[in-house]
Protein backbone atom coordinates (compact mmCIF):
# COMPACT_ATOMS: atom_id res chain seq x y z
CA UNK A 1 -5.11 30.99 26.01
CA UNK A 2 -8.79 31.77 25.17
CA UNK A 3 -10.10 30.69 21.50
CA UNK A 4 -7.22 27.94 20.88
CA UNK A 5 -6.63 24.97 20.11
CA UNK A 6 -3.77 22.84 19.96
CA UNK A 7 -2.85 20.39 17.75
CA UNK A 8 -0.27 17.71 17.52
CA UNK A 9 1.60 16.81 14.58
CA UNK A 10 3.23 13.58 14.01
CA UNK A 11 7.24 14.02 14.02
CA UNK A 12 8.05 15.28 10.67
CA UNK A 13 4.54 16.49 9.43
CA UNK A 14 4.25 19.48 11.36
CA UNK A 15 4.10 21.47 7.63
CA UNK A 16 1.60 19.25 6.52
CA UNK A 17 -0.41 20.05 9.65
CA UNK A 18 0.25 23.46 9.09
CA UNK A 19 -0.69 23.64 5.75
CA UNK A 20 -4.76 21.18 6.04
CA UNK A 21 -4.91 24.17 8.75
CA UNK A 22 -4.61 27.27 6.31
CA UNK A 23 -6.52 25.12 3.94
CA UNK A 24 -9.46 25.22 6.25
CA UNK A 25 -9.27 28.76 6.99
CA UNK A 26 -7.75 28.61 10.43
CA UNK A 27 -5.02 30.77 11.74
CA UNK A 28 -1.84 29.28 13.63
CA UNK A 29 -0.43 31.71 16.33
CA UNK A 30 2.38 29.63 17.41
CA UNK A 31 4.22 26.20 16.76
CA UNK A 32 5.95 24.85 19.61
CA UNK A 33 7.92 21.78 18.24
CA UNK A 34 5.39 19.28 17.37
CA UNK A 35 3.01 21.13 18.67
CA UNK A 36 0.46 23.88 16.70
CA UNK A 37 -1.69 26.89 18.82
CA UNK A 38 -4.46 27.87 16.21
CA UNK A 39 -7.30 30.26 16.42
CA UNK A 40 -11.05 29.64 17.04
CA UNK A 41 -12.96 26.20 17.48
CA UNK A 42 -11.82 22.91 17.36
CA UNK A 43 -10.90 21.17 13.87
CA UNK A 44 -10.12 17.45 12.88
CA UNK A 45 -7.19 17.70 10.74
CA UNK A 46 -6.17 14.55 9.56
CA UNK A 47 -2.44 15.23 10.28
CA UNK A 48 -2.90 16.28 13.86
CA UNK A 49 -2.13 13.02 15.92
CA UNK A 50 -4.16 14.32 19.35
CA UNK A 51 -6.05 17.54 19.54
CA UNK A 52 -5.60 20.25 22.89
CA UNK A 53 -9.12 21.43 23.63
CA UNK A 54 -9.28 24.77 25.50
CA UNK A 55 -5.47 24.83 26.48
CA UNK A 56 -4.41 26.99 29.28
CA UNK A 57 -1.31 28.83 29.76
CA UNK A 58 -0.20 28.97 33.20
CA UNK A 59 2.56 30.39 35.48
CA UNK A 60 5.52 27.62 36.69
CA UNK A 61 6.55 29.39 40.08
CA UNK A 62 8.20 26.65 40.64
CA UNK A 63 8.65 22.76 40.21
CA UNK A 64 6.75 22.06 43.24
CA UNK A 65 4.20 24.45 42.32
CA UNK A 66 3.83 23.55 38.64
CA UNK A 67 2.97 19.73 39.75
CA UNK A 68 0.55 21.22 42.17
CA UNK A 69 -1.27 23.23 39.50
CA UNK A 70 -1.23 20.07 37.44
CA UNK A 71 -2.65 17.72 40.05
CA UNK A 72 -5.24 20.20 41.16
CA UNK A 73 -6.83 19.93 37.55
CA UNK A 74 -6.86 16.15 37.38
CA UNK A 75 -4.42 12.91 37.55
CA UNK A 76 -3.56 11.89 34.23
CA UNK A 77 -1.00 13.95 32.42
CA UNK A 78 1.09 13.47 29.21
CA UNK A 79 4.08 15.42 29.01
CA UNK A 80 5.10 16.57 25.32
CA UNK A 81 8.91 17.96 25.86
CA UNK A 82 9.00 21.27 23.73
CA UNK A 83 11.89 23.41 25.90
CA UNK A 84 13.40 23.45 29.26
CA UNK A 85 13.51 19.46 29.41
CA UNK A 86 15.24 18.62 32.68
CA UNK A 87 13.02 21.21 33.99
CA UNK A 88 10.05 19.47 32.67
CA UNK A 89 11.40 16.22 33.52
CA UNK A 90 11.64 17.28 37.05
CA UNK A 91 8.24 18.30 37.06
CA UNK A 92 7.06 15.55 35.52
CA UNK A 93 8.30 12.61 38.08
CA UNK A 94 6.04 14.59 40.32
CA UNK A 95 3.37 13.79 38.64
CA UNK A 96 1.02 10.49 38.98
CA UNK A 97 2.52 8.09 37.12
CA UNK A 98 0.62 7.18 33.68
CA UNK A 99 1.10 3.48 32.63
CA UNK A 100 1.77 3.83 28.77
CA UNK A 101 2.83 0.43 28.39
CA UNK A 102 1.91 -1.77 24.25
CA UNK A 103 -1.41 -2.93 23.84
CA UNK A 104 -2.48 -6.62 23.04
CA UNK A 105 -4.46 -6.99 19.88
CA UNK A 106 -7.48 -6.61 20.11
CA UNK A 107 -7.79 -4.63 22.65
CA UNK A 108 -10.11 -1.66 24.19
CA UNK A 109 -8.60 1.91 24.24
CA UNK A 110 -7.83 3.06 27.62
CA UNK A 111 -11.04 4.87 29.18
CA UNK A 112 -9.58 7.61 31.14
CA UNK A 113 -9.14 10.75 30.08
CA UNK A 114 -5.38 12.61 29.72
CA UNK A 115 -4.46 15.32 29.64
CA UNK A 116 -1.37 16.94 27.73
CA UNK A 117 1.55 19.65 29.08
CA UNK A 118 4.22 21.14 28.03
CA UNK A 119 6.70 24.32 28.99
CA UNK A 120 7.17 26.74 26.71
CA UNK A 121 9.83 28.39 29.18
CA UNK A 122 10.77 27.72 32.27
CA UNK A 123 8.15 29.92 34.31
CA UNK A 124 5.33 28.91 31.35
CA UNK A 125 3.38 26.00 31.16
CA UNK A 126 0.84 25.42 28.50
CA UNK A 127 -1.81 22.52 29.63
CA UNK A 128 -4.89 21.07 28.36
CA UNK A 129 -7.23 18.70 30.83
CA UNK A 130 -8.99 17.68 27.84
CA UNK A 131 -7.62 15.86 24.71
CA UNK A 132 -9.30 13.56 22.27
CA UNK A 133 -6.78 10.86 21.92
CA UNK A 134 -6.13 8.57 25.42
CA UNK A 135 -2.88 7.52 24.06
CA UNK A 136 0.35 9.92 25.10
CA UNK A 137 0.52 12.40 21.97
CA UNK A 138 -2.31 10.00 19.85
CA UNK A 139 1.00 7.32 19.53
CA UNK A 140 -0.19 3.61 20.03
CA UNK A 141 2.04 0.80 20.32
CA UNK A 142 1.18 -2.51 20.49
CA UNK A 143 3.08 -5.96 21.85
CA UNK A 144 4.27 -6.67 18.28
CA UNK A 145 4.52 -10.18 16.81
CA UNK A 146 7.90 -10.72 15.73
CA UNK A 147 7.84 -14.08 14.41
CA UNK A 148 4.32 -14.16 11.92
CA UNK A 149 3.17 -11.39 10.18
CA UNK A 150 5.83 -11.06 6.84
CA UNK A 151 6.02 -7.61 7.71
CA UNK A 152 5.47 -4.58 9.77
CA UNK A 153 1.94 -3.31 7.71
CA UNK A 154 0.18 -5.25 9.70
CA UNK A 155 0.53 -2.48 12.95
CA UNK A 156 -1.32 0.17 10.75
CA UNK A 157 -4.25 -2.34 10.20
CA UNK A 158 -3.99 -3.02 14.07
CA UNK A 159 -4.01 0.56 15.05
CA UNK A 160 -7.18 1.67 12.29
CA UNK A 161 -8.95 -1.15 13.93
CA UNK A 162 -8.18 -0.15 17.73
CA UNK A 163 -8.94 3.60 16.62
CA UNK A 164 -12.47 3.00 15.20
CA UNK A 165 -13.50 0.59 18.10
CA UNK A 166 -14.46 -2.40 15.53
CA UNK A 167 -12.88 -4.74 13.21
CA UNK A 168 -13.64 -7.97 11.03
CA UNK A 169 -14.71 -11.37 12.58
CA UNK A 170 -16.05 -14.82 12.72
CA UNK A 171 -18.04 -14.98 9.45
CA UNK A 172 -17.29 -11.76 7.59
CA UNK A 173 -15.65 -11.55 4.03
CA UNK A 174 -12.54 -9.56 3.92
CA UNK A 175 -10.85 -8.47 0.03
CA UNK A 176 -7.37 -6.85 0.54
CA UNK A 177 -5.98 -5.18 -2.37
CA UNK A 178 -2.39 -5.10 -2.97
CA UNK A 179 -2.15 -7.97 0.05
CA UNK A 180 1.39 -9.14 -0.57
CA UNK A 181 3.55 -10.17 1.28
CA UNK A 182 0.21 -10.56 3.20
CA UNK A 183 0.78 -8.55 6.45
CA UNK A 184 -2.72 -6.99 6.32
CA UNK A 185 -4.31 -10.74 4.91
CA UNK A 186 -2.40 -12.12 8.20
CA UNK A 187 -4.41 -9.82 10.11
CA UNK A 188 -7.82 -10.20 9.00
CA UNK A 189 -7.24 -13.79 9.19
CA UNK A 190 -6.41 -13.73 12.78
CA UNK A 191 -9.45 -12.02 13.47
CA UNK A 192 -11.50 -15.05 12.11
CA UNK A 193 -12.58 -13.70 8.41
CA UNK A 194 -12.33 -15.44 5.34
CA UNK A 195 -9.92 -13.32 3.00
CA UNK A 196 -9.56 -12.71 -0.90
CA UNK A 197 -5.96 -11.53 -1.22
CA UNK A 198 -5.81 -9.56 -4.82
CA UNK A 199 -2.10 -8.82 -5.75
CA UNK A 200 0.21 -9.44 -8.42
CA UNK A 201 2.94 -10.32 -6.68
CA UNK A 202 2.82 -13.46 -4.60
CA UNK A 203 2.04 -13.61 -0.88
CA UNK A 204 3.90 -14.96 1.57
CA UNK A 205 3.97 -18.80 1.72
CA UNK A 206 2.86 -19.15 5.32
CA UNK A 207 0.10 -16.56 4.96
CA UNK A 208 -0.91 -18.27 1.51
CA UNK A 209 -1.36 -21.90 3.30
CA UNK A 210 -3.73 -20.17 6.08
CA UNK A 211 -7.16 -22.15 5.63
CA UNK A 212 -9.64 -19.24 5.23
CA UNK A 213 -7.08 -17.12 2.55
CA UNK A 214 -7.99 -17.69 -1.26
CA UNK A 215 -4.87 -15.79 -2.97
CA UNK A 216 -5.48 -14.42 -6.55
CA UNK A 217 -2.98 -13.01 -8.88
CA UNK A 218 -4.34 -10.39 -9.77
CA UNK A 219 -4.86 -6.46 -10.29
CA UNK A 220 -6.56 -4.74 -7.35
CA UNK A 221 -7.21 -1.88 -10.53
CA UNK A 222 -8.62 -4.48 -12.62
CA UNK A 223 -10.58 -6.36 -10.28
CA UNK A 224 -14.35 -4.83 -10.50
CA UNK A 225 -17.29 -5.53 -8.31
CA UNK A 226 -19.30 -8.16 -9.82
CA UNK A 227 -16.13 -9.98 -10.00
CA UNK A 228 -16.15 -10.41 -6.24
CA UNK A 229 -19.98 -10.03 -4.79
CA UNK A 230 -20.63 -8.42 -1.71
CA UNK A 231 -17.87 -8.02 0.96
CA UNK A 232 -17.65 -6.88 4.70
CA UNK A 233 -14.57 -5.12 4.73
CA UNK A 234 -12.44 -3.71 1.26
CA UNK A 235 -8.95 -3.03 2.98
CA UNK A 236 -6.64 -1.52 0.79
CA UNK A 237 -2.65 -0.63 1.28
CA UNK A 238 -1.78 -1.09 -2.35
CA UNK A 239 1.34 1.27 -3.35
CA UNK A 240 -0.34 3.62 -6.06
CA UNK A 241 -1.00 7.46 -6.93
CA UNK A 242 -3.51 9.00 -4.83
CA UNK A 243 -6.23 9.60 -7.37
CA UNK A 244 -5.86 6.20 -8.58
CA UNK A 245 -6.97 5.05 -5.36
CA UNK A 246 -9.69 7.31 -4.94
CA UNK A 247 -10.70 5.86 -8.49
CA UNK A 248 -10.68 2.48 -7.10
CA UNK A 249 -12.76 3.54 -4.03
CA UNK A 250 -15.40 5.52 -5.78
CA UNK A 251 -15.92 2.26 -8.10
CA UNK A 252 -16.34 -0.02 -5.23
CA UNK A 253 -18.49 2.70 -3.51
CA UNK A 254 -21.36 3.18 -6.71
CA UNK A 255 -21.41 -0.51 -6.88
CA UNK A 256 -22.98 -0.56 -3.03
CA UNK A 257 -21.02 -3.78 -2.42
CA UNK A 258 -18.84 -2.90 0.57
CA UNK A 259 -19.88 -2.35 3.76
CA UNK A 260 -16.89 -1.10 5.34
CA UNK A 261 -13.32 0.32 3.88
CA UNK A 262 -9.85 0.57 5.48
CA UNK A 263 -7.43 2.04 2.64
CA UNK A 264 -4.33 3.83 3.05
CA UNK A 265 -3.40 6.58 0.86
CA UNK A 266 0.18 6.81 -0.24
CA UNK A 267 1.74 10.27 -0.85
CA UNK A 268 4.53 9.79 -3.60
CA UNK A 269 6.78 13.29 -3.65
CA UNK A 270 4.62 16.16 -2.39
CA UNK A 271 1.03 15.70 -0.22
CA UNK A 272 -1.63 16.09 -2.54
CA UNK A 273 -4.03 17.85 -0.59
CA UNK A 274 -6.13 17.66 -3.36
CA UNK A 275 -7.40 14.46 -3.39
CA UNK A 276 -7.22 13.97 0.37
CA UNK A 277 -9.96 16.71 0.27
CA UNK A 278 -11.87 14.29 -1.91
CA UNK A 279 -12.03 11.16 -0.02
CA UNK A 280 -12.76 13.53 3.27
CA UNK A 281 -15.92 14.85 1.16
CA UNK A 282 -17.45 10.96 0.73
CA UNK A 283 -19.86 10.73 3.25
CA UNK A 284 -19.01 9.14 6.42
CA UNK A 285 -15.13 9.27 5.86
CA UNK A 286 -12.55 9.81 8.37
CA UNK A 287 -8.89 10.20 7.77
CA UNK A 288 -6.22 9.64 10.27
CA UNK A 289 -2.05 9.78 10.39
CA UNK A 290 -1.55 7.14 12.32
CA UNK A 291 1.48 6.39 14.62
CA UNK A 292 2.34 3.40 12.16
CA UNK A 293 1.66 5.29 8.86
CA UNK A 294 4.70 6.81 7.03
CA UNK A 295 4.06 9.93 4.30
CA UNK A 296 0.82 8.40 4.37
CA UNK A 297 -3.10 8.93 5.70
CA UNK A 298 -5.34 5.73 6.41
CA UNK A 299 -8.78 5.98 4.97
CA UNK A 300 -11.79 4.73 6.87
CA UNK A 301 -15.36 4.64 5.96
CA UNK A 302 -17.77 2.74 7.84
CA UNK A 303 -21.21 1.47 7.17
CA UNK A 304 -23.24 2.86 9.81
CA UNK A 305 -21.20 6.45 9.33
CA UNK A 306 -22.13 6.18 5.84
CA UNK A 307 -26.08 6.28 6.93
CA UNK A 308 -25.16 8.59 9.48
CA UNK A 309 -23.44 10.93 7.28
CA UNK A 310 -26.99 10.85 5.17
CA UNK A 311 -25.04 10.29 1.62
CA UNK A 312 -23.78 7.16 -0.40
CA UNK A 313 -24.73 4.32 -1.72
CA UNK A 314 -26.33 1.54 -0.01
CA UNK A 315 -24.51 -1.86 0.61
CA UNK A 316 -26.78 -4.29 -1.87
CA UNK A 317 -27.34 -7.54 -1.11
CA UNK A 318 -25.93 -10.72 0.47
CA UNK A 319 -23.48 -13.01 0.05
């Protein structure tokens, strides 16, 4: 299929991938389940989990045949079932198998490339050699810790940080907004940071007691710069409006006090494309629907992006 792309929605946001796609100009030919054929060069959407560069649509003669094709274009394949399943299934075992098993934390993200497949009938076969995501379908999973973190936020925190190949450590100064119960503050612990946790509402006793967390009950809206001083890493999963947080972000941003941001950005009733188009406009900003994020897109804007990206303001100062 010359001129496409395909792109990868996360299961039950195909229409929002659909729709940051018309936004953007680009026209969709096809949606195959999950999966989106669009016209003309590669994009980033936000809402596409893994992106099909230059995918191919081949003939399926046969099973046999079909894992042939497959293996004679390289070894690692991810199968995304669309139509035909046991058909695909059978051509799948046939295939070298592709250990997907939960990360540790930290961890590096797998090196070699994958590719993705599917059938869209049972003598068609739609396959890309190149994707951008080495994870089946851009879905991470991690060994999960069951007995500390106070709740499940603290996978999206572990994914964002896997994702962008860096995270907090030994010596940096870590404010999270909206911390309780204090699965995101249990995180940036672990990694060795001292942490501010802003919130109201009270954190978790264990995560409260941890040696290098300084709780304050508080408003992550009221809370402004100068209160705080510089800081290595803003992380931010507070429940609020969209624009409100992008209020919060663009405060923290002028003040040139933050060297790196994590935030998620809640949708509450309808996407607001709106202001997602805002925070992808700061300069160095990437936005991501990660496996772990709900109606939601994680925020991330990096330091060294920021210079990169030629724009904002400079972090000022240290502690």
């Amino acid at each position: 299929m010359n001129g496409l792309t395909g792109y990868i929605a996360g299961k039950g946001f195909e229409a929002e991938l659909r729709h940051e796609l018309d936004l953007s100009g680009v026209r969709v030919v096809a949606t195959h389940g999950r999966l989106v054929l669009a016209e003309g060069p590669e994009q980033r959407p936000a809402w596409a989990r893994n992106v099909w560069q230059c995918p191919e649509d081949l003939p399926v003669a046969s099973i046999k045949k079909a894992a042939q094709t497959l293996r004679g274009i390289q070894r690692n394949w991810a199968l995304l079932p669309v139509t035909s399943h046991r058909r695909a299934a059978l051509i799948a075992e046939q295939l070298p198998h592709v250990s997907a098993k939960p990360l540790p934390f930290p961890a590096e993200v797998p090196k070699a490339p994958l590719g993705g497949w599917t059938l869209l009938a049972p003598d068609r076969m739609l396959a890309a050699a190149r994707t951008i995501s080495p994870f089946p379908h851009g879905e991470v999973s991690f060994v999960e810790d069951r007995e500390n973190p106070p709740n499940r936020a603290y996978l999206k925190l572990w994914e964002a940080f896997t994702l962008i190949g860096t995270h907090p450590g030994p010596g940096d100064l870590c404010l999270d907004l909206g911390a309780a119960p204090g699965g995101w503050t249990w995180v940036l612990h672990g990694l060795g940071a001292d942490v501010i946790a802003v919130d109201k509402a009270p954190l978790d006793p264990a995560v409260e007691a941890l040696p290098r967390v300084e709780a304050r009950r508080d408003s992550a809206f009221g809370l402004r710069p100068q209160h705080i001083g510089p800081v290595d890493w803003l992380c931010s999963d507070v429940i609020c409006y969209p624009a409100k947080l992008l209020e919060l972000v663009r405060r923290w941003l002028e003040a040139g006090t933050v060297r790196n941001f994590v935030c998620t950005i809640k949708f509450q009733g309808e996407t607001d494309f709106e202001t997602q188009a805002a925070f992808a406009a700061i300069p160095g900003s990437r936005l991501m629907h990660l496996h772990h994020n709900k109606h939601e897109l994680t925020w991330v804007n990096l330091q060294a992006e920021r210079g990169n990206a030629g724009g904002g303001q400079a972090y000022q100062g240290e502690r």
